[in-house]
N, C-alpha and C. Protein backbone atom coordinates (compact mmCIF):
# COMPACT_ATOMS: atom_id res chain seq x y z
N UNK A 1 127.68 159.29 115.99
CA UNK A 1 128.43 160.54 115.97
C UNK A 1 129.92 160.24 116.10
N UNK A 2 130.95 160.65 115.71
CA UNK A 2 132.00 160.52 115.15
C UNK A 2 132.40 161.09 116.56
N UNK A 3 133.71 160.75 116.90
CA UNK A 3 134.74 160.76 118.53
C UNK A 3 135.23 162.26 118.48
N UNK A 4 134.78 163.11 118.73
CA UNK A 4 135.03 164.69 118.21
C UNK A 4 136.25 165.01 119.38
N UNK A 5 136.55 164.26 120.46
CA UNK A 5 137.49 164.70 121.84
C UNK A 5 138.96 163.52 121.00
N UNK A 6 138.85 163.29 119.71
CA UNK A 6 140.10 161.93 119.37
C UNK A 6 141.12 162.99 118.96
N UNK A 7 142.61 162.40 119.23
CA UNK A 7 143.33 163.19 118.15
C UNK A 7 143.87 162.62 116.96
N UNK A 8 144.52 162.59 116.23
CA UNK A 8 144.54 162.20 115.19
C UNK A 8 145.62 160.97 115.43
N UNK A 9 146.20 161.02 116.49
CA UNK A 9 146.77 159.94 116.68
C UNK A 9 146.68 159.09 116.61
N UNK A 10 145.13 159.03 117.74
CA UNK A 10 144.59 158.33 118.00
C UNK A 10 143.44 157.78 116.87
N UNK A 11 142.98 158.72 115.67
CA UNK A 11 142.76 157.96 114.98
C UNK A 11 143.31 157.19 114.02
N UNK A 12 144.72 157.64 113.96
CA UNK A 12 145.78 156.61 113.40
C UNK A 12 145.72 155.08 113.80
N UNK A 13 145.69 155.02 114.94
CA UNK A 13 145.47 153.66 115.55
C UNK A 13 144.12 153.37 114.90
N UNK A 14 143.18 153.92 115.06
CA UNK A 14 141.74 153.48 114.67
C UNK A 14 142.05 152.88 113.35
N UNK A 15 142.05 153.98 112.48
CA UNK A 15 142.26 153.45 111.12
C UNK A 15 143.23 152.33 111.10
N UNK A 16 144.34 151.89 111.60
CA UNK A 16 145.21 150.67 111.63
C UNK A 16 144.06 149.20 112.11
N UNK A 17 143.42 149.69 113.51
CA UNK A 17 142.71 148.77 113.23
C UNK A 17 141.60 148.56 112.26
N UNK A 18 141.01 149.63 112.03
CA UNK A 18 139.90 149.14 111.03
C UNK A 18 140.37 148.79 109.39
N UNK A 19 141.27 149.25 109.17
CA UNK A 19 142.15 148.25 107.84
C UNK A 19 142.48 147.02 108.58
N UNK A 20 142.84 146.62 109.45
CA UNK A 20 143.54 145.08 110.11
C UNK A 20 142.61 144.02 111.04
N UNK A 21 141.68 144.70 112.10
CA UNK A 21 141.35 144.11 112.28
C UNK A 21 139.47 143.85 113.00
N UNK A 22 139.09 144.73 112.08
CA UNK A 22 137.90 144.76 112.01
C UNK A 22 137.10 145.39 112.65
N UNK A 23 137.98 146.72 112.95
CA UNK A 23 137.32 147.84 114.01
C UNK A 23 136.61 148.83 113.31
N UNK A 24 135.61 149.48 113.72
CA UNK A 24 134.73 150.49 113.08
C UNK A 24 135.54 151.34 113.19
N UNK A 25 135.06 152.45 112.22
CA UNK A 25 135.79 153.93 112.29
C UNK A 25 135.07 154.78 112.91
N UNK A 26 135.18 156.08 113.04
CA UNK A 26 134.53 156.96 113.64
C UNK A 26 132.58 157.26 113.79
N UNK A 27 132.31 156.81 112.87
CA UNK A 27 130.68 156.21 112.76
C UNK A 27 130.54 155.22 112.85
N UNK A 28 130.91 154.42 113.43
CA UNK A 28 130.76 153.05 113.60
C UNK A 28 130.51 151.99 112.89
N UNK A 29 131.41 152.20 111.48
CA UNK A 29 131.04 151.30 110.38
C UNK A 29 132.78 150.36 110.15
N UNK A 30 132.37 149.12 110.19
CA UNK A 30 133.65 148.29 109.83
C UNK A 30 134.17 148.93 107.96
N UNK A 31 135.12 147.91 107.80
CA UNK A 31 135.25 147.98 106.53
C UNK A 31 133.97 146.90 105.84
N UNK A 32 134.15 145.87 106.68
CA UNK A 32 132.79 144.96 105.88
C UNK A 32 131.76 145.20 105.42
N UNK A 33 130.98 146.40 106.86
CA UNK A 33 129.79 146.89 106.68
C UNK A 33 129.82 148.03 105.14
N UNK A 34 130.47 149.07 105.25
CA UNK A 34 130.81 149.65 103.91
C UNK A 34 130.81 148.94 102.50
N UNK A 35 131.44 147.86 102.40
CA UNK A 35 131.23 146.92 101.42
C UNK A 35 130.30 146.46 101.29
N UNK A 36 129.40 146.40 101.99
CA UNK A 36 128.24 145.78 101.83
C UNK A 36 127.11 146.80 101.34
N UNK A 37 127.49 147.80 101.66
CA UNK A 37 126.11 148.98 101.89
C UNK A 37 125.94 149.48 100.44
N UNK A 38 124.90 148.97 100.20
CA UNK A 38 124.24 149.59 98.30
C UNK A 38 124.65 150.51 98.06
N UNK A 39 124.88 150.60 96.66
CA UNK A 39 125.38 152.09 95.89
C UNK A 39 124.74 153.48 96.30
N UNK A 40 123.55 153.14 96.34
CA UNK A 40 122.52 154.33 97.09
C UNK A 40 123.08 154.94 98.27
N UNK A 41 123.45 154.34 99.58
CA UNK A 41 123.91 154.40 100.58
C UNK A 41 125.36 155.49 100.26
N UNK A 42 126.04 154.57 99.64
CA UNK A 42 127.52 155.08 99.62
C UNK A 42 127.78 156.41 98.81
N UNK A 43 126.72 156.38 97.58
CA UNK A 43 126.28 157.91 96.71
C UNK A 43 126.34 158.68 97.77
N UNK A 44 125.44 158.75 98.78
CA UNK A 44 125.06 160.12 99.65
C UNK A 44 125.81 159.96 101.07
N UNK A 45 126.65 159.04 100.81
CA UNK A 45 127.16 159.42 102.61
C UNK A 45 128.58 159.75 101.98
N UNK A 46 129.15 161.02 102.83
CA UNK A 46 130.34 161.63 102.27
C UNK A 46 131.44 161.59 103.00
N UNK A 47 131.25 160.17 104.07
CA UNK A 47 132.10 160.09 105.34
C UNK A 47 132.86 159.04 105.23
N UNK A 48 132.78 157.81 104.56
CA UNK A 48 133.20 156.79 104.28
C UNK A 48 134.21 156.22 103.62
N UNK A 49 134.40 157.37 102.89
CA UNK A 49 135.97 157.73 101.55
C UNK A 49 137.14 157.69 102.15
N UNK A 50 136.98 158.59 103.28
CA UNK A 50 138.16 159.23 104.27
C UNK A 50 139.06 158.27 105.17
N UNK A 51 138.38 157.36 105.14
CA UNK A 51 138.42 156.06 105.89
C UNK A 51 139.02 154.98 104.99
N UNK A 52 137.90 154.49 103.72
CA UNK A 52 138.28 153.90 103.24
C UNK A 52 139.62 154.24 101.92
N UNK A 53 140.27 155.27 101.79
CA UNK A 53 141.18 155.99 101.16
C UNK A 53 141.87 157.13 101.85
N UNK A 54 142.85 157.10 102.99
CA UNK A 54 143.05 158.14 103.37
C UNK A 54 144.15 158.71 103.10
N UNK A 55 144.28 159.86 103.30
CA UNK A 55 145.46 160.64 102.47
C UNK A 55 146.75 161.06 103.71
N UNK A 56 147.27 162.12 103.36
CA UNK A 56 148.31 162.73 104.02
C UNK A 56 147.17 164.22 104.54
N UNK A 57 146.51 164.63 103.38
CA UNK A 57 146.27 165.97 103.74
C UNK A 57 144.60 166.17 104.70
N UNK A 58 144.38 166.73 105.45
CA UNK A 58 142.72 166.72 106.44
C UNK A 58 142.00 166.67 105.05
N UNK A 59 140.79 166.05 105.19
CA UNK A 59 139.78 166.45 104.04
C UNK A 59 138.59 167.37 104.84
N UNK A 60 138.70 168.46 103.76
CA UNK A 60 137.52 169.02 103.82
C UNK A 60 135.82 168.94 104.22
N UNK A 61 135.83 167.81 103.87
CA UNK A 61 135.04 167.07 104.02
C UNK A 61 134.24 166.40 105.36
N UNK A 62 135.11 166.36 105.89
CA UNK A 62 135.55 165.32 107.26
C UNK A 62 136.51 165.35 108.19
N UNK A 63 136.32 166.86 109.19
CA UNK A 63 137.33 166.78 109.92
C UNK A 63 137.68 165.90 110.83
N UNK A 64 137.04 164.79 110.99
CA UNK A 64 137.46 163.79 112.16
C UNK A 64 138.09 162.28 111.51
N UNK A 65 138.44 162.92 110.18
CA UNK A 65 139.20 161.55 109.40
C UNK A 65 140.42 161.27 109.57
N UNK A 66 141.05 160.77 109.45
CA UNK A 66 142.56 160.10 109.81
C UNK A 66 143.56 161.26 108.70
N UNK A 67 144.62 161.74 109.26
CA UNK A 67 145.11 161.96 108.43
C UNK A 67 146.59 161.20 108.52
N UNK A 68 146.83 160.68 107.58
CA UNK A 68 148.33 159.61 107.18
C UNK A 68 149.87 160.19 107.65
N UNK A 69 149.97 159.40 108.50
CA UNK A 69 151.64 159.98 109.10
C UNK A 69 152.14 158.78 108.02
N UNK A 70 154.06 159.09 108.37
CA UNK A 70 155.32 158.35 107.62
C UNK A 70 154.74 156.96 108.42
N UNK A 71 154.68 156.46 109.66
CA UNK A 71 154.88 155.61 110.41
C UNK A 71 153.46 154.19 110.17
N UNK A 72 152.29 155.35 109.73
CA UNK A 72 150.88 154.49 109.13
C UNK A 72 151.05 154.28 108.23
N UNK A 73 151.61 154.96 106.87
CA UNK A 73 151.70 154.68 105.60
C UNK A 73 152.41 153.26 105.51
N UNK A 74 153.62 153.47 106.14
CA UNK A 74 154.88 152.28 105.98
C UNK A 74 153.43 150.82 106.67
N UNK A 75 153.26 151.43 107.82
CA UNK A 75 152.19 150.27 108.73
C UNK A 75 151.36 149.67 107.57
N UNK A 76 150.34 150.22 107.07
CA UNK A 76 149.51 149.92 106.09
C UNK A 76 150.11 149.11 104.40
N UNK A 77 151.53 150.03 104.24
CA UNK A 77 152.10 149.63 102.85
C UNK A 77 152.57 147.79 103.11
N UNK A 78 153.12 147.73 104.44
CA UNK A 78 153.81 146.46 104.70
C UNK A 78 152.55 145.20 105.53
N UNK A 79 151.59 145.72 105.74
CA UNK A 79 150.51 144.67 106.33
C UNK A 79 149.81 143.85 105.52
N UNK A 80 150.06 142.28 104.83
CA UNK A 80 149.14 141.60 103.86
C UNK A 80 147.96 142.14 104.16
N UNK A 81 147.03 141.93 105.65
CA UNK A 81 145.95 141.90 105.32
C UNK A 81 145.20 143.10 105.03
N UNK A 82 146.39 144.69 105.92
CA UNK A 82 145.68 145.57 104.97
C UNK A 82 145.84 145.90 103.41
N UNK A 83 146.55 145.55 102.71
CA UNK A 83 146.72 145.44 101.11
C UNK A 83 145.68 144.69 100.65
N UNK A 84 144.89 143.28 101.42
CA UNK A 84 143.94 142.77 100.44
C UNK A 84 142.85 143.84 101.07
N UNK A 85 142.61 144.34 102.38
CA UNK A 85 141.65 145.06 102.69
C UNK A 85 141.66 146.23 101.43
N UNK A 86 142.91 147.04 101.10
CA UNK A 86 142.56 148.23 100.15
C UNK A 86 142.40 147.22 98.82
N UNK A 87 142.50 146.32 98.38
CA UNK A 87 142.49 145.87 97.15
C UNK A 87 140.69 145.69 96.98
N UNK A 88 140.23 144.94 98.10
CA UNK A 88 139.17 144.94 98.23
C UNK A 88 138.22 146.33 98.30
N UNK A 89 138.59 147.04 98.75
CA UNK A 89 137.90 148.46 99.06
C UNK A 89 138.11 149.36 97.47
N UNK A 90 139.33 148.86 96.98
CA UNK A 90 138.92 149.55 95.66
C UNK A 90 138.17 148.59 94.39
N UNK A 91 137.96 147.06 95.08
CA UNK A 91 136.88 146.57 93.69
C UNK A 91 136.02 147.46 94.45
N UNK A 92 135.36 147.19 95.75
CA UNK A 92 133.82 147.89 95.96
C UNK A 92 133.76 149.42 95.16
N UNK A 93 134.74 150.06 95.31
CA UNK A 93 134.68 151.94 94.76
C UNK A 93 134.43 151.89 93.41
N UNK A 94 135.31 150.68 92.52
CA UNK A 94 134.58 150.49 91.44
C UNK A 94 133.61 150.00 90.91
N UNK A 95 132.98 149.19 91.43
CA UNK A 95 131.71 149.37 91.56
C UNK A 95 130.41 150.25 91.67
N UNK A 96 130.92 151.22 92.66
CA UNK A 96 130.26 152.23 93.05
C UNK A 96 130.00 153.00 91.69
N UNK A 97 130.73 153.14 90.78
CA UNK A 97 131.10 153.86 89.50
C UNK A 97 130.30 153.04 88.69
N UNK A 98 129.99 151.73 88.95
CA UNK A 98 129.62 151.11 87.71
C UNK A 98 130.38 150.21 86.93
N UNK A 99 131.71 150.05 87.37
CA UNK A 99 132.57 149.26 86.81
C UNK A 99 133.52 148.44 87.50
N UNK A 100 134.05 147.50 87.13
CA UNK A 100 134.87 145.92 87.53
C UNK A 100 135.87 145.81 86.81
N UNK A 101 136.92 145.43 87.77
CA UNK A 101 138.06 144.68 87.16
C UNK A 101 138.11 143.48 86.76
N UNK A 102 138.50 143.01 86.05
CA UNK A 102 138.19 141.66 85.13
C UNK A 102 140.32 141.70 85.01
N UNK A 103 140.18 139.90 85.34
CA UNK A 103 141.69 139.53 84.72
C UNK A 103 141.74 138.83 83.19
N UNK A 104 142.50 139.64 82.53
CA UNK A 104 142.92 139.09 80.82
C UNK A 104 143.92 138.74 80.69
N UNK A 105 144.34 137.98 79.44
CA UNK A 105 145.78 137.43 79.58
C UNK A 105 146.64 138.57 79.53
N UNK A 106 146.33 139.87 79.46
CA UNK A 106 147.19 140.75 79.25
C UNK A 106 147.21 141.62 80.77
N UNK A 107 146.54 140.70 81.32
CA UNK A 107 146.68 141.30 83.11
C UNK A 107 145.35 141.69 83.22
N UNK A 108 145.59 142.64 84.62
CA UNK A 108 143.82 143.49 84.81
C UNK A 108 143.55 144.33 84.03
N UNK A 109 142.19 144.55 84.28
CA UNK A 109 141.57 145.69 82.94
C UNK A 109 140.27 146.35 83.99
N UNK A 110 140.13 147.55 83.88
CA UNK A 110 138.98 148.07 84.00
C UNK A 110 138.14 147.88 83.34
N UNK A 111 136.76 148.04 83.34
CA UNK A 111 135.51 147.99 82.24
C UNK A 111 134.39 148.32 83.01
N UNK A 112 133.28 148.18 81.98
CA UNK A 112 132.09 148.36 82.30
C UNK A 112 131.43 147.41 83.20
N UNK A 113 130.94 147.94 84.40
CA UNK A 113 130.01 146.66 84.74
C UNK A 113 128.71 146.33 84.27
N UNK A 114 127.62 145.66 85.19
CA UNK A 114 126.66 145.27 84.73
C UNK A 114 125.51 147.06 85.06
N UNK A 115 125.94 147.57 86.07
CA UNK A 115 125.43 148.43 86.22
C UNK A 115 125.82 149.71 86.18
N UNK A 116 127.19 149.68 85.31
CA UNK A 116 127.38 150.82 84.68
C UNK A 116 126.33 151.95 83.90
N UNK A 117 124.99 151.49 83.39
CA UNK A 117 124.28 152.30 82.80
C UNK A 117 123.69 153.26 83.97
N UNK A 118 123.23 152.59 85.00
CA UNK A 118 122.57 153.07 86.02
C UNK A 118 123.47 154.04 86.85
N UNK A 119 124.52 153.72 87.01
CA UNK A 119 125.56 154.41 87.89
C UNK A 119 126.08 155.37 87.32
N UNK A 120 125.95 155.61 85.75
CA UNK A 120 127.07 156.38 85.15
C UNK A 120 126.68 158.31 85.60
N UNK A 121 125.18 158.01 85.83
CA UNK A 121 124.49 159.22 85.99
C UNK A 121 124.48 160.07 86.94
N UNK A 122 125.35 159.46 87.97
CA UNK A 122 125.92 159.72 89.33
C UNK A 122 127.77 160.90 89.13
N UNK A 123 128.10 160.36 88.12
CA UNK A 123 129.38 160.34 88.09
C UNK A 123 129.98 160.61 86.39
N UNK A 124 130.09 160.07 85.42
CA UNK A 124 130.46 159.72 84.57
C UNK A 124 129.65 160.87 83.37
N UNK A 125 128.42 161.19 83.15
CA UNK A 125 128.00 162.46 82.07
C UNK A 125 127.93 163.70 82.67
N UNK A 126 128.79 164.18 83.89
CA UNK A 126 128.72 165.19 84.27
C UNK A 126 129.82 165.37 85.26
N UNK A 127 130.65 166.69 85.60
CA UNK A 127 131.79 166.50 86.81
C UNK A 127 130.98 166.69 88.21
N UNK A 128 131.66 165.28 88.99
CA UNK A 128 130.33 165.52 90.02
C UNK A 128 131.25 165.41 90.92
N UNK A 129 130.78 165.25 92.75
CA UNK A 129 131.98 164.66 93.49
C UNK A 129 132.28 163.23 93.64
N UNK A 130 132.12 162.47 92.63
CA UNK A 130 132.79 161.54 92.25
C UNK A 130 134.43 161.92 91.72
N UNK A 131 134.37 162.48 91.20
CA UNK A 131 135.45 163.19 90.34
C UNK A 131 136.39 163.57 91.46
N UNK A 132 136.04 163.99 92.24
CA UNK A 132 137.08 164.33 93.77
C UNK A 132 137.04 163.16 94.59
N UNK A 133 136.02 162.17 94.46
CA UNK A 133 136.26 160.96 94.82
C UNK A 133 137.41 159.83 94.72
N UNK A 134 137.36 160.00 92.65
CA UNK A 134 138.40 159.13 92.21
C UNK A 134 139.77 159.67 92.11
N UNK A 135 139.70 161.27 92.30
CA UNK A 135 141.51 161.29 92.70
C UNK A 135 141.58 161.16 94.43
N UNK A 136 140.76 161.41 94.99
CA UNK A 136 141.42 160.71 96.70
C UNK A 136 142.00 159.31 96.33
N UNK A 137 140.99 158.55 95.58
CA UNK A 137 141.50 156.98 95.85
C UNK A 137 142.58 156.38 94.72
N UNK A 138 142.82 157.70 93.93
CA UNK A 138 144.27 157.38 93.10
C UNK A 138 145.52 157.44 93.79
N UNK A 139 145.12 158.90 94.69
CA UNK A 139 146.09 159.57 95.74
C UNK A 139 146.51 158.45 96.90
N UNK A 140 145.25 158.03 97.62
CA UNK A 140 145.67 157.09 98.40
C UNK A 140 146.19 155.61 98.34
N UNK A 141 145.96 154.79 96.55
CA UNK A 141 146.35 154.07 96.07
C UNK A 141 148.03 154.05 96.38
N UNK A 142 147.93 155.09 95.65
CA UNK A 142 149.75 155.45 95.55
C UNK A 142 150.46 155.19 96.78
N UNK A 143 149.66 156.11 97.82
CA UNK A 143 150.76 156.49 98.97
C UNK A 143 150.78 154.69 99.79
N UNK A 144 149.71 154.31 99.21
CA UNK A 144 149.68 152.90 100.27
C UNK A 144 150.49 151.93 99.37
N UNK A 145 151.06 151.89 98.20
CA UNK A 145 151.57 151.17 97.61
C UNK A 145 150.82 150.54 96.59
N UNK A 146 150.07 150.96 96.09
CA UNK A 146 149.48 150.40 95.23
C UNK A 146 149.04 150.92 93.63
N UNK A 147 150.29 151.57 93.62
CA UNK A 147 150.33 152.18 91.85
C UNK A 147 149.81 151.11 90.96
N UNK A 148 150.70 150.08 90.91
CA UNK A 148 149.30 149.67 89.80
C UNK A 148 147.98 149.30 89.84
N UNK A 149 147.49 149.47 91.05
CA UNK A 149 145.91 150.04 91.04
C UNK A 149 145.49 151.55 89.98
N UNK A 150 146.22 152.23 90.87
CA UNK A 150 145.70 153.59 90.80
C UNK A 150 146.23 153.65 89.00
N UNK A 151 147.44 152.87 88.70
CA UNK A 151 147.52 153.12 86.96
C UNK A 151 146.14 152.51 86.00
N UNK A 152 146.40 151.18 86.92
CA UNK A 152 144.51 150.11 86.08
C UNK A 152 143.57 151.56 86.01
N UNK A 153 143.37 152.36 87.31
CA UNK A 153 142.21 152.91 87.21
C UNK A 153 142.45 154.34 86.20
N UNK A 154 143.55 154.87 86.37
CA UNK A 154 143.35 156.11 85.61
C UNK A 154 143.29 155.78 83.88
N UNK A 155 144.32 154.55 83.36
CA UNK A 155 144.21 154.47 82.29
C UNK A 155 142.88 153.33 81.60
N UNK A 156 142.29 152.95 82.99
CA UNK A 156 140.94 152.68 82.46
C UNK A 156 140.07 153.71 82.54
N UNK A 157 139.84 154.55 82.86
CA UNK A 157 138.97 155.65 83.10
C UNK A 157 139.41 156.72 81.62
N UNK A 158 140.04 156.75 81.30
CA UNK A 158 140.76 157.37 79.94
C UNK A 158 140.09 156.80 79.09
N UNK A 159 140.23 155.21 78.97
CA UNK A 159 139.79 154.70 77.81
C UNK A 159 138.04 154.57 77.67
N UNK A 160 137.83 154.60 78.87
CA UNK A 160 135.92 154.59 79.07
C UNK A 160 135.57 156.07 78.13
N UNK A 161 136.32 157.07 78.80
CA UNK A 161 135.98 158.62 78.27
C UNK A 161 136.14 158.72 76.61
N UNK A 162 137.26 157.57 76.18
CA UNK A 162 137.48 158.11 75.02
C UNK A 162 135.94 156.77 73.81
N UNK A 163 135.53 156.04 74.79
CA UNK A 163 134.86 155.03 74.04
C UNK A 163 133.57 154.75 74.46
N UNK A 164 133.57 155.51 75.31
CA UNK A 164 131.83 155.60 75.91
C UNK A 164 131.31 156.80 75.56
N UNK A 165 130.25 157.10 74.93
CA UNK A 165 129.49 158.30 74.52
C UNK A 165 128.73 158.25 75.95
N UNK A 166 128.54 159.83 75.90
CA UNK A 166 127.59 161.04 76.83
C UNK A 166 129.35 160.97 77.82
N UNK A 167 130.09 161.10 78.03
CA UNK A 167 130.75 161.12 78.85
C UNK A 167 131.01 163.70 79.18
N UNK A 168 130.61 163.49 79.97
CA UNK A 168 130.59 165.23 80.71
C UNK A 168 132.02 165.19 81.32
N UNK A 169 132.94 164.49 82.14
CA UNK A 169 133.81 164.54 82.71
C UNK A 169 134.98 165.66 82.59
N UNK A 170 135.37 166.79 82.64
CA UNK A 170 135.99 167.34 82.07
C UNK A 170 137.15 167.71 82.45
N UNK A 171 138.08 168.52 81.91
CA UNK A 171 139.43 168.82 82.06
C UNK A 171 140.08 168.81 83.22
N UNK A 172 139.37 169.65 83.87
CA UNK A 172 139.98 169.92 85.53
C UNK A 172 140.34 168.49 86.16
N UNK A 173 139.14 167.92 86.09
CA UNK A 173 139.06 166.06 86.73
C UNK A 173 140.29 165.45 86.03
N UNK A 174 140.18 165.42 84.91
CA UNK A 174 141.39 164.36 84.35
C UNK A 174 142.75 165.24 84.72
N UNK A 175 143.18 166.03 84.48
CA UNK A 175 144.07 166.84 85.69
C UNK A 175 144.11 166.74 86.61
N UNK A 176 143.33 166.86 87.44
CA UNK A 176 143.56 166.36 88.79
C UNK A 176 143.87 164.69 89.25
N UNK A 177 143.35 164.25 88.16
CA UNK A 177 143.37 162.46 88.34
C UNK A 177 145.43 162.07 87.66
N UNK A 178 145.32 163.38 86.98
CA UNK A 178 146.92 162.89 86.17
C UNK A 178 147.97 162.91 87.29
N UNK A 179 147.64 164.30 87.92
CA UNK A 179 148.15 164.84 89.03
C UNK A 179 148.27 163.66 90.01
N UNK A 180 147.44 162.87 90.38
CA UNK A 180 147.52 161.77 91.37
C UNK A 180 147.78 160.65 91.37
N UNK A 181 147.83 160.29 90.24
CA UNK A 181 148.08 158.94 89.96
C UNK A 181 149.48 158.64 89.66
């Protein structure tokens, strides 16, 4: 059960440590453990985002999630090891989707993974909350410093829609994803 007497201060600190140094968040999950936990797992738990992508604004979702002051952002933007921690947290999210970054001579690239077929049905032929998934973690890309993440992902996600058949994804989502990225 999640620290319901915390204030957000105090989960500021939390979240500092659990990007830095290997502290659970409010359910008692590291960042490691999350990475590790099968697609299945991470599909249906709707607590784990908030944590691993957090924003400026409360999520709906999750009132006991961190919400991002000036003083965490800068903390998080300037810490190596939390930058490989979010670098890492967004291969796992892509994954989650079904897809991997791969390096080309022309830099990174989004694509299909191996289990893109399986995953796509989650997310990808229909607007699901994935779709509110991948603009939190465009949104939080950004604010943590990491635009050209959040650019790899939106203008790979463009090119999947325009070259992958059955794609459902629709207007609102890619608006909202333009909006954030």
């Amino acid at each position: 059960m999640p620290d319901t007497a915390s204030t957000n201060q105090q989960r500021l600190e939390q979240l500092k440590a659990f990007y830095t140094a290997g502290a659970a968040n409010d359910r008692g999950y590291t960042l490691f453990d999350l990475w590790s936990k099968p697609d299945s797992w991470l599909e249906r738990s709707h607590m784990f985002i908030q944590w691993m992508f957090p924003l400026t604004t409360a999520s709906a979702g999750n009132m006991y999630a961190p919400v991002l002051d000036d003083p965490t952002i800068n903390f998080l933007r300037n810490n190596a090891r939390a930058q490989d921690h979010l670098v890492r947290s967004f291969v796992r999210f892509c994954a989650l989707l079904g897809l991997k970054v791969i390096n080309t001579e022309q830099g990174p690239q989004l694509t299909i993974g191996d289990n893109f077929a399986e995953r796509k049905t989650d997310w990808f032929t229909f607007d699901s909350h994935n779709n509110a998934r991948i603009t939190r973690v465009l949104t939080s890309l950004k604010l943590l410093g990491r635009e050209d993440l959040a650019k790899l992902m939106y203008e790979g996600l463009l090119k999947l829609m325009a070259d992958e058949p059955g794609c459902g994804i629709g207007e609102y989502a890619v608006g909202r994803w333009r909006e954030a990225k």
